[in-house]
N, C-alpha and C. Protein backbone atom coordinates (compact mmCIF):
# COMPACT_ATOMS: atom_id res chain seq x y z
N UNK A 1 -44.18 -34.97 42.49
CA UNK A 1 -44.47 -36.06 41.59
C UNK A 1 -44.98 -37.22 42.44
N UNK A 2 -46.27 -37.75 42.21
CA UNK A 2 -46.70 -38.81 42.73
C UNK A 2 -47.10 -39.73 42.07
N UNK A 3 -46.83 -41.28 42.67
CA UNK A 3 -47.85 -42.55 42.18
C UNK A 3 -47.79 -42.94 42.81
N UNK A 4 -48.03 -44.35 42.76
CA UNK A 4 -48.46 -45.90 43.52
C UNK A 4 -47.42 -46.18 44.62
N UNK A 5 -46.50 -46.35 44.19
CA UNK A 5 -45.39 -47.20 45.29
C UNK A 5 -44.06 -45.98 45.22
N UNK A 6 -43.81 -45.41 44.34
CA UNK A 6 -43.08 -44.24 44.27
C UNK A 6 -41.54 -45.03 44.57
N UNK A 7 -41.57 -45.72 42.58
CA UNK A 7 -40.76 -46.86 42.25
C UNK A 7 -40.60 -46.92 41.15
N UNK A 8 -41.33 -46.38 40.38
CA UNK A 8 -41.36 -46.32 39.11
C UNK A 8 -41.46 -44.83 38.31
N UNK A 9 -42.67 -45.01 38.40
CA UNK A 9 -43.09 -43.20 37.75
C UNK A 9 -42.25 -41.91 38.04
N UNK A 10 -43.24 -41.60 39.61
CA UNK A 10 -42.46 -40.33 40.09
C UNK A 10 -41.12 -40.67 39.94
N UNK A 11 -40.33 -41.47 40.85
CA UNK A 11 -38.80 -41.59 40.70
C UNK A 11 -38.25 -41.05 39.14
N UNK A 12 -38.52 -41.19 38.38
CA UNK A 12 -38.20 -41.02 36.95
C UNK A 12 -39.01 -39.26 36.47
N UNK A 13 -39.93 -38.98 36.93
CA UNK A 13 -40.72 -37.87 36.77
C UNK A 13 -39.15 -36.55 37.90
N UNK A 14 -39.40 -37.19 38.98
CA UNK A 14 -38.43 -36.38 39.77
C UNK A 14 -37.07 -36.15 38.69
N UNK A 15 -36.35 -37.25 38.62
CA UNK A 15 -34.82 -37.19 37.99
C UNK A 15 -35.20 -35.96 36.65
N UNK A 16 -36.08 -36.75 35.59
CA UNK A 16 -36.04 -35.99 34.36
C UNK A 16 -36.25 -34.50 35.00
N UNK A 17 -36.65 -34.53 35.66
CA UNK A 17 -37.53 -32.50 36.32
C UNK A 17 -36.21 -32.27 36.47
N UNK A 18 -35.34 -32.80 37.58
CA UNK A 18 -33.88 -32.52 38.15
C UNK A 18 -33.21 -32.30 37.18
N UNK A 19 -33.10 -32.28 36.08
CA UNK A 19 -31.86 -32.74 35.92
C UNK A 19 -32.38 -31.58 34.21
N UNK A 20 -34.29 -31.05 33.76
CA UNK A 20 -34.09 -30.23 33.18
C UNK A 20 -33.91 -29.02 33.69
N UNK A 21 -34.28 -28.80 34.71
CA UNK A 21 -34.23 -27.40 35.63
C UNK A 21 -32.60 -27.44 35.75
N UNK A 22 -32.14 -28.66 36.29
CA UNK A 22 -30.19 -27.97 36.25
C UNK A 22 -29.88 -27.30 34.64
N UNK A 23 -30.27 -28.09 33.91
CA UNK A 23 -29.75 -27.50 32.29
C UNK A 23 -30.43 -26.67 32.20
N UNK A 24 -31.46 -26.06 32.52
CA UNK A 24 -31.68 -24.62 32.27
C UNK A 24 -31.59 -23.50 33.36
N UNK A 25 -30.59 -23.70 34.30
CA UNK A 25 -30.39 -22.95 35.20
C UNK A 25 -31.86 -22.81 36.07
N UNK A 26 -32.61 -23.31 36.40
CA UNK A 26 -33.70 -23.39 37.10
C UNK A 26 -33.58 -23.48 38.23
N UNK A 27 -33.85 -22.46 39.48
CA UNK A 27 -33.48 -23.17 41.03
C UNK A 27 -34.93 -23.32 41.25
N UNK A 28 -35.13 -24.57 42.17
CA UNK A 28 -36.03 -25.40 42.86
C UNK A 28 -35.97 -26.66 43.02
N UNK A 29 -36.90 -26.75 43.63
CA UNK A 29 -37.02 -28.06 44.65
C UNK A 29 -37.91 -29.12 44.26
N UNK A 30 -37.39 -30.49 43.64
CA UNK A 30 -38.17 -31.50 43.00
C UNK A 30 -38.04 -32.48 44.35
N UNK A 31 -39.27 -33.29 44.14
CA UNK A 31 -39.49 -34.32 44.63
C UNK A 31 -40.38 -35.30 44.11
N UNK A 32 -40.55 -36.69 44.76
CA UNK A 32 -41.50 -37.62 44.55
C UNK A 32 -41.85 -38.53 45.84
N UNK A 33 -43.15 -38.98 45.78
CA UNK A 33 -43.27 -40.10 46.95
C UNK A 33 -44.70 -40.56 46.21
N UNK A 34 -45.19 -41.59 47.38
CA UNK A 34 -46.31 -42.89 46.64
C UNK A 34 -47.07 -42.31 48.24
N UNK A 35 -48.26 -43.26 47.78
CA UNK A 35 -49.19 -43.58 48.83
C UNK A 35 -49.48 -45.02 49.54
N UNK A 36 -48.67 -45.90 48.79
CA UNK A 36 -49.03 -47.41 49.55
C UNK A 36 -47.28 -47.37 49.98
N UNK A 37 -47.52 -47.99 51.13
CA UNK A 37 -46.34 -48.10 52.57
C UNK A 37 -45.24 -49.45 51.78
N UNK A 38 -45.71 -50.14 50.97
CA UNK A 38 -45.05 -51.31 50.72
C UNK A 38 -43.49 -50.85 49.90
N UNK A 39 -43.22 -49.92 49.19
CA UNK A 39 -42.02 -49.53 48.53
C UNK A 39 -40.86 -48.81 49.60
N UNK A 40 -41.75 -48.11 50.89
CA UNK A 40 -40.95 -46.99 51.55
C UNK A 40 -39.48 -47.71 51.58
N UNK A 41 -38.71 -46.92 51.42
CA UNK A 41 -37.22 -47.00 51.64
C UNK A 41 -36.52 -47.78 50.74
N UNK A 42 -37.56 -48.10 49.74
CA UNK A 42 -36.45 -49.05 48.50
C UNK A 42 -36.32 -48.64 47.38
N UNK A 43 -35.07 -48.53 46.94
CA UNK A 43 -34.49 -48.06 45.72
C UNK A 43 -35.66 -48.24 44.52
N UNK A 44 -35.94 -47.39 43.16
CA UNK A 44 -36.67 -47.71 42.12
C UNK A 44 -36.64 -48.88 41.95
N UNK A 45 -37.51 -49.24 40.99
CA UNK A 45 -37.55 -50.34 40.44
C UNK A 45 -36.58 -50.32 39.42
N UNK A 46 -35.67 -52.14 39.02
CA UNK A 46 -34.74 -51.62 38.27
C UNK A 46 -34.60 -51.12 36.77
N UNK A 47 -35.74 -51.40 36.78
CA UNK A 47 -36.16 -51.36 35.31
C UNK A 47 -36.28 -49.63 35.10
N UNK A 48 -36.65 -49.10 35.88
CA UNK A 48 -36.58 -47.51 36.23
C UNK A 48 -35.33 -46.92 35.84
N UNK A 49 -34.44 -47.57 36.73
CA UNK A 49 -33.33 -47.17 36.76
C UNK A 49 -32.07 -47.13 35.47
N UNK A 50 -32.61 -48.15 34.95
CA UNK A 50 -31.80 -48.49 33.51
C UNK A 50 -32.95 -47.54 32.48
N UNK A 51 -33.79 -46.99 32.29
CA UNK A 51 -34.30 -46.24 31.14
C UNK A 51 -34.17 -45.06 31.81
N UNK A 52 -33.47 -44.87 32.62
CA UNK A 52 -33.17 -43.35 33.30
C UNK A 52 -31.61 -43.26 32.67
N UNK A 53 -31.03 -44.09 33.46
CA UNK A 53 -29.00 -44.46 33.00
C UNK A 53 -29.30 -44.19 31.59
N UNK A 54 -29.88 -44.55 30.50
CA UNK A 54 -30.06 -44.87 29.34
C UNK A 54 -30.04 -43.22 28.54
N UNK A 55 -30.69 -42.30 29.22
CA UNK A 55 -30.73 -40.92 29.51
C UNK A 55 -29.94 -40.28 30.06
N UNK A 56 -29.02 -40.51 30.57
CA UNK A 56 -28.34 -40.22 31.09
C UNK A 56 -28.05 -39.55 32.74
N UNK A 57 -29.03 -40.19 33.45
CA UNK A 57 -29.51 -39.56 34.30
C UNK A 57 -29.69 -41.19 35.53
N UNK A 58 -29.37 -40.24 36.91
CA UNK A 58 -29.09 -41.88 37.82
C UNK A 58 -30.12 -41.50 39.04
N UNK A 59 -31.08 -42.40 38.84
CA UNK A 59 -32.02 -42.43 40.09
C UNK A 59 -31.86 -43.28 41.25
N UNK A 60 -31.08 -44.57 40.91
CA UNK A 60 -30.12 -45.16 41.78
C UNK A 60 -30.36 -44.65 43.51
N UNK A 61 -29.95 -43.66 43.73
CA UNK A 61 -29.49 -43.20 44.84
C UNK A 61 -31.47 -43.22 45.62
N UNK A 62 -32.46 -42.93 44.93
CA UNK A 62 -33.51 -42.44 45.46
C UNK A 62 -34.23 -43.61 45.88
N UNK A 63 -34.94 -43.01 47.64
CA UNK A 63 -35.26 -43.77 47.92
C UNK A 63 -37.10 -43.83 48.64
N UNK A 64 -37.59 -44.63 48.22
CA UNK A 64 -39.44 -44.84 47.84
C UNK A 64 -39.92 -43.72 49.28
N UNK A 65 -40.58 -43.22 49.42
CA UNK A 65 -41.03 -42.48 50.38
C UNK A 65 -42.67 -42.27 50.43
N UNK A 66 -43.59 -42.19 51.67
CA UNK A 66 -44.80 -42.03 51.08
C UNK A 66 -45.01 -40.27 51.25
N UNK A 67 -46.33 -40.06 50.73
CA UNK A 67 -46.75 -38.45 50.25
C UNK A 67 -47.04 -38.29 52.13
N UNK A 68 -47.05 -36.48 52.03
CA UNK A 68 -47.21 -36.09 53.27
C UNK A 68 -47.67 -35.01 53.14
N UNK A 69 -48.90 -34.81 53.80
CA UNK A 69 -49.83 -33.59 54.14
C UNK A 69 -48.83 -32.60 53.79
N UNK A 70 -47.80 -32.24 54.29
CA UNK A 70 -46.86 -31.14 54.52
C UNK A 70 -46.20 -30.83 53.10
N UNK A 71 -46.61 -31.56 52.11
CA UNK A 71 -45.87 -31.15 50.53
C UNK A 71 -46.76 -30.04 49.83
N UNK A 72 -48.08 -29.64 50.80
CA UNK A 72 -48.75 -28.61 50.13
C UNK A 72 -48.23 -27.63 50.64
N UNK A 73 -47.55 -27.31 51.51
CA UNK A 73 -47.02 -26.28 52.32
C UNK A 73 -45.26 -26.28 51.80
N UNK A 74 -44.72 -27.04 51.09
CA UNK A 74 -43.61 -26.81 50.56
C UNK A 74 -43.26 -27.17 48.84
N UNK A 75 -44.85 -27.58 47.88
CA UNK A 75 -44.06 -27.36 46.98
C UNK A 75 -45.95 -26.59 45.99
N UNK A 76 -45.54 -25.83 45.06
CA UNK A 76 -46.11 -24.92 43.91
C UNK A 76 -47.01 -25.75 43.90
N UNK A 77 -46.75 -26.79 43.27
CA UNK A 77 -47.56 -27.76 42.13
C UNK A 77 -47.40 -29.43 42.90
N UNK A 78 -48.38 -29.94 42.43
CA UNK A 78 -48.50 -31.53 42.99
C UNK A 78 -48.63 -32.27 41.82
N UNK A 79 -47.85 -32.68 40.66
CA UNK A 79 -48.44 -33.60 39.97
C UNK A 79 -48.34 -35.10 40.02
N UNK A 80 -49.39 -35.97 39.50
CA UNK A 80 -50.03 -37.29 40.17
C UNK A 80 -49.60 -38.14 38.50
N UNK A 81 -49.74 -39.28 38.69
CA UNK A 81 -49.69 -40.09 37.73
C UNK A 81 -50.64 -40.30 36.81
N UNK A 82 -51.68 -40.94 37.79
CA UNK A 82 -53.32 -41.31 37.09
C UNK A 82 -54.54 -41.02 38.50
N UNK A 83 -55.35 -41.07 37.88
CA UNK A 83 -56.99 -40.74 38.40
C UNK A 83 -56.54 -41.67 39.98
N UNK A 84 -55.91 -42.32 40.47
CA UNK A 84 -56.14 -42.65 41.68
C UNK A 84 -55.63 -42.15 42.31
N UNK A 85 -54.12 -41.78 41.92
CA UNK A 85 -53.10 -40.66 42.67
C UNK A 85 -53.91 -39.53 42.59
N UNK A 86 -54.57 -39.44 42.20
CA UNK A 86 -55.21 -38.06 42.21
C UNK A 86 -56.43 -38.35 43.65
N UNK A 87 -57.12 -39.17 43.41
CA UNK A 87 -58.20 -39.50 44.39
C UNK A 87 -57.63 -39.30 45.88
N UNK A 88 -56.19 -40.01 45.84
CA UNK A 88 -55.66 -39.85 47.11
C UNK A 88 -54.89 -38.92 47.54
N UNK A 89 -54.30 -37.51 46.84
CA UNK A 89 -54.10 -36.43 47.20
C UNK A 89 -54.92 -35.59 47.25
N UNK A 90 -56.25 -35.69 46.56
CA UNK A 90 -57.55 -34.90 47.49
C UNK A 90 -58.07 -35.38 48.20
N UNK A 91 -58.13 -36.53 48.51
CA UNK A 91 -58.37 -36.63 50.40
C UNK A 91 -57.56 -36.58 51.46
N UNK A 92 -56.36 -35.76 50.93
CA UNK A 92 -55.35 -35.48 51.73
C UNK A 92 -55.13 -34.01 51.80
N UNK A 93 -56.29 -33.16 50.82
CA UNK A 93 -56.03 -31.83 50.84
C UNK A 93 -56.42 -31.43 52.20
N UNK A 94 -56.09 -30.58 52.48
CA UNK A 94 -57.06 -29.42 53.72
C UNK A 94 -57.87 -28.16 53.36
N UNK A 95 -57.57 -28.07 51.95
CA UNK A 95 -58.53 -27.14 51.53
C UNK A 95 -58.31 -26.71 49.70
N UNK A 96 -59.49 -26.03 49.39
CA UNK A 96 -59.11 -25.46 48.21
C UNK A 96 -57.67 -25.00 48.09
N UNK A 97 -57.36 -24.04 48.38
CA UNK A 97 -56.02 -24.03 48.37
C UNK A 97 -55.15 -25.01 48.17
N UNK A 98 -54.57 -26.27 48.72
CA UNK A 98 -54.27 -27.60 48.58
C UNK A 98 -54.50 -28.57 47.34
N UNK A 99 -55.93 -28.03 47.28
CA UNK A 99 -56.43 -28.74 45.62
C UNK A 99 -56.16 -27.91 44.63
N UNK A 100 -55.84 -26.46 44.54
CA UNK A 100 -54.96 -26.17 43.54
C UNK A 100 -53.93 -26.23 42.92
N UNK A 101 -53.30 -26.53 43.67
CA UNK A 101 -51.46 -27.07 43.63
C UNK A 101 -51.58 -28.43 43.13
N UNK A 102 -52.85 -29.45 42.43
CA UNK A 102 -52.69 -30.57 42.17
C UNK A 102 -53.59 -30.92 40.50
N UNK A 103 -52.48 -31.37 39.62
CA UNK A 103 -53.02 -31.17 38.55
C UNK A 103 -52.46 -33.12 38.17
N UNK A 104 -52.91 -33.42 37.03
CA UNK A 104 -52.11 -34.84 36.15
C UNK A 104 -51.35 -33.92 35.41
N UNK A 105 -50.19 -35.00 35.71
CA UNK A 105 -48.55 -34.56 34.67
C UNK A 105 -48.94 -34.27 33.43
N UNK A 106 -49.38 -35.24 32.87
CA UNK A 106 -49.91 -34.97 31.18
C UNK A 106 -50.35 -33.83 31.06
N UNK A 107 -51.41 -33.33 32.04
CA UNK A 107 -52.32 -31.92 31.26
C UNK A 107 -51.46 -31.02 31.13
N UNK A 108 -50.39 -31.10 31.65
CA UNK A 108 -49.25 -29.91 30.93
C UNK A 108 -48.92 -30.52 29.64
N UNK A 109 -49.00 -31.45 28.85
CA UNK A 109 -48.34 -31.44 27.62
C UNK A 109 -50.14 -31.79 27.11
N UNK A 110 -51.30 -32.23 27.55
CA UNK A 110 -52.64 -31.90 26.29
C UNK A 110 -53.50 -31.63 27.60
N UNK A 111 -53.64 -30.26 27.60
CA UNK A 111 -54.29 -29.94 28.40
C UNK A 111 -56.03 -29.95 28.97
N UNK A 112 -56.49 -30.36 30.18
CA UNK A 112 -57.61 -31.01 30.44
C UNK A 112 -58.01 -32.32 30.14
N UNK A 113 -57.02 -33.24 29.68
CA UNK A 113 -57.26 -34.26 28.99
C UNK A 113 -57.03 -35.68 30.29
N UNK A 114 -56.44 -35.10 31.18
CA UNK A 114 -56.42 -35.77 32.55
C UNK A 114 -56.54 -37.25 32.51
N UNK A 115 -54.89 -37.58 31.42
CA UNK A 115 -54.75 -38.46 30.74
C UNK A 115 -53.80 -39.37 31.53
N UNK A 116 -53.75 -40.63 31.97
CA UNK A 116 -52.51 -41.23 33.07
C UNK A 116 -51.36 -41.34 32.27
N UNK A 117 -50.19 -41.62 32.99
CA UNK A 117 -49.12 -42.34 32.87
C UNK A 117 -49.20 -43.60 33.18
N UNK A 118 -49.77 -44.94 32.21
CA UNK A 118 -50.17 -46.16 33.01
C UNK A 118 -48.68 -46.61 33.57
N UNK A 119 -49.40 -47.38 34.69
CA UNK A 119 -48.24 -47.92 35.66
C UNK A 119 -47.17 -49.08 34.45
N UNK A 120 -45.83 -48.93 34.69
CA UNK A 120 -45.10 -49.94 34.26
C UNK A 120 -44.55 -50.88 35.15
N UNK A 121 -45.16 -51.47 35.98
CA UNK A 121 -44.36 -52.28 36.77
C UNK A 121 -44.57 -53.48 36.59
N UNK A 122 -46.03 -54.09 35.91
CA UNK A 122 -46.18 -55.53 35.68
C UNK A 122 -45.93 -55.72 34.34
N UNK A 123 -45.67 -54.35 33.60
CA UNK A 123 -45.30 -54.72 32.12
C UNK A 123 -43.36 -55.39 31.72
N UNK A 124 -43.42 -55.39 30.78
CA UNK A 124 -41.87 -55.14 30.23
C UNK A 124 -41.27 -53.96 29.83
N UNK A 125 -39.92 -53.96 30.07
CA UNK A 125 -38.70 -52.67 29.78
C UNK A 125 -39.29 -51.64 28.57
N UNK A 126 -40.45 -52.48 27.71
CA UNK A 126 -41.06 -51.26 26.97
C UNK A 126 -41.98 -50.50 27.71
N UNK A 127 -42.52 -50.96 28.95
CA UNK A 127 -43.46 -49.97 29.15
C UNK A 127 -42.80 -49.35 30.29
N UNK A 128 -41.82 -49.29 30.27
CA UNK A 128 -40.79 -48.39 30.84
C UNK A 128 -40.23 -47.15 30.07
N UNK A 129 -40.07 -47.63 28.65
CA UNK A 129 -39.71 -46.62 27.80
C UNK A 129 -40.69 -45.61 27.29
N UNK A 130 -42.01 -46.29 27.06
CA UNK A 130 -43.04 -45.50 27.14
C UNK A 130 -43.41 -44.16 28.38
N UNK A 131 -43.09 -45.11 29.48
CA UNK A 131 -43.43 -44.22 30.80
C UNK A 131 -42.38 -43.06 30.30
N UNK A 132 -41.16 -43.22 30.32
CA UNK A 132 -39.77 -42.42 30.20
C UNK A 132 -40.65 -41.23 29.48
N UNK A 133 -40.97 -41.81 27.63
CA UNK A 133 -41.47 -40.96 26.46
C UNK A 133 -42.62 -40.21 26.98
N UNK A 134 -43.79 -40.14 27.89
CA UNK A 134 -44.73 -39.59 28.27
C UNK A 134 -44.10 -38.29 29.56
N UNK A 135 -43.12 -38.71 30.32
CA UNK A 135 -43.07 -37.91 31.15
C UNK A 135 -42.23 -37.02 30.57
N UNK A 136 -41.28 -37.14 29.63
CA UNK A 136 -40.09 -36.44 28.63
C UNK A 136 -41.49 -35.33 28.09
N UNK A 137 -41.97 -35.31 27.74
CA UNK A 137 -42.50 -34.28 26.97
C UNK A 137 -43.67 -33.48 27.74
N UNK A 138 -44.22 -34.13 28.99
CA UNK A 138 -44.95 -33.56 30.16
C UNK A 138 -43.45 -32.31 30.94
N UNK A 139 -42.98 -32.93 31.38
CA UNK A 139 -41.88 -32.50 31.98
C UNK A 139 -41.38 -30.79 31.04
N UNK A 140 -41.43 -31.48 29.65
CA UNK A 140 -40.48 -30.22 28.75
C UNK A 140 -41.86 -28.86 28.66
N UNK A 141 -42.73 -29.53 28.94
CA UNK A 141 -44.00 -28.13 29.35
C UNK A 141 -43.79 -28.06 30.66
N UNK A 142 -43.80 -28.75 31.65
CA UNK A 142 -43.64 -27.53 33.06
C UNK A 142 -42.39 -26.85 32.68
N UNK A 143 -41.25 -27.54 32.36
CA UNK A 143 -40.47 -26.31 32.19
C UNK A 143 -40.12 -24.90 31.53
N UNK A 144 -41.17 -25.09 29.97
CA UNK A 144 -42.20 -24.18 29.22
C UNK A 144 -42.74 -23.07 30.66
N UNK A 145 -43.34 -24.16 31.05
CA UNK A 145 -44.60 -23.30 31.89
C UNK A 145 -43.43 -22.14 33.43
N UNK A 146 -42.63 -23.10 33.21
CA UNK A 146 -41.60 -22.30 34.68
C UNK A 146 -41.00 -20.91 34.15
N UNK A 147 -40.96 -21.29 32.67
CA UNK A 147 -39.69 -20.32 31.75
C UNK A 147 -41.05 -18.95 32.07
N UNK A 148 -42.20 -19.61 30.90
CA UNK A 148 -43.07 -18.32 31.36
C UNK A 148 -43.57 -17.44 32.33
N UNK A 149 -43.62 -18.12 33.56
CA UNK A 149 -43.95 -17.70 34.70
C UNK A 149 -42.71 -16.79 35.51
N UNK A 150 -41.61 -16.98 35.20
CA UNK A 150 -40.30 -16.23 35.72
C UNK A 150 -40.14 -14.91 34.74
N UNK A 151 -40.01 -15.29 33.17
CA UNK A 151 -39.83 -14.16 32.37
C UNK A 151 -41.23 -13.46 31.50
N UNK A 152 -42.28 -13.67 31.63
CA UNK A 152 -43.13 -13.09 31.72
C UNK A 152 -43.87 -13.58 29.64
């Protein structure tokens, strides 16, 4: 899971993934990180964190990290926020290969539509809830998409 400062979005993209893969017995490996250096090592934003709690779910503990060449080599899939996160994990690919593993979150819930998650950080606690409501139903198709791919 990627965006901007990896403070808002992913952090919340990661937890909801975590936490549907535990309720459906799912083993794997979630993550998130950003591409601008200014968030590294600081807790979400708090506004993140309270429409996560609100869900029942605590991101609290996670802390901002940036993306690394080496996540094509340890995870399936790369999904990005919006068209810039995207810009900047293909110039971080090393190859086709690399650029397959990278899709927008949304096109799992309307597919090809390579639709963003706009950023909530200069908005208010609603466009937090919004972010929450967009990744809730992106999220409930990869896990669609995990169910199919395991049981056929």
């Amino acid at each position: 899971m990627v965006c901007l400062g990896n403070i808002c979005r992913s952090p919340l993209a990661e937890g909801i993934m975590r936490k549907k893969m535990e309720d459906n017995h799912i083993a794997g490996e979630v993550d998130s990180c950003g591409f601008e250096p200014f968030h590294a090592g600081d807790t979400p934003d708090k506004r993140s964190i309270e429409v996560a709690r609100q869900h029942g779910i605590d991101i609290s503990e996670h802390r901002g990290k940036l993306f690394s060449k080496s996540y094509f080599d340890s995870f399936d899939r790369i999904y990005v926020m919006d068209s810039a996160n995207y810009r900047d994990v293909a110039s971080a690919a090393r190859n086709d290969t690399d650029m397959k593993k990278v899709d927008f979150i949304m096109n799992m819930a309307f597919p090809g539509s390579n639709q963003p998650v706009p950023d909530p950080y200069y908005g208010g606690q609603s466009g937090f809830s919004k972010t929450w409501e967009l990744l809730d139903v992106a999220t409930d198709r990869i896990i669609e998409s995990i169910r199919k791919e395991k049981h056929g």
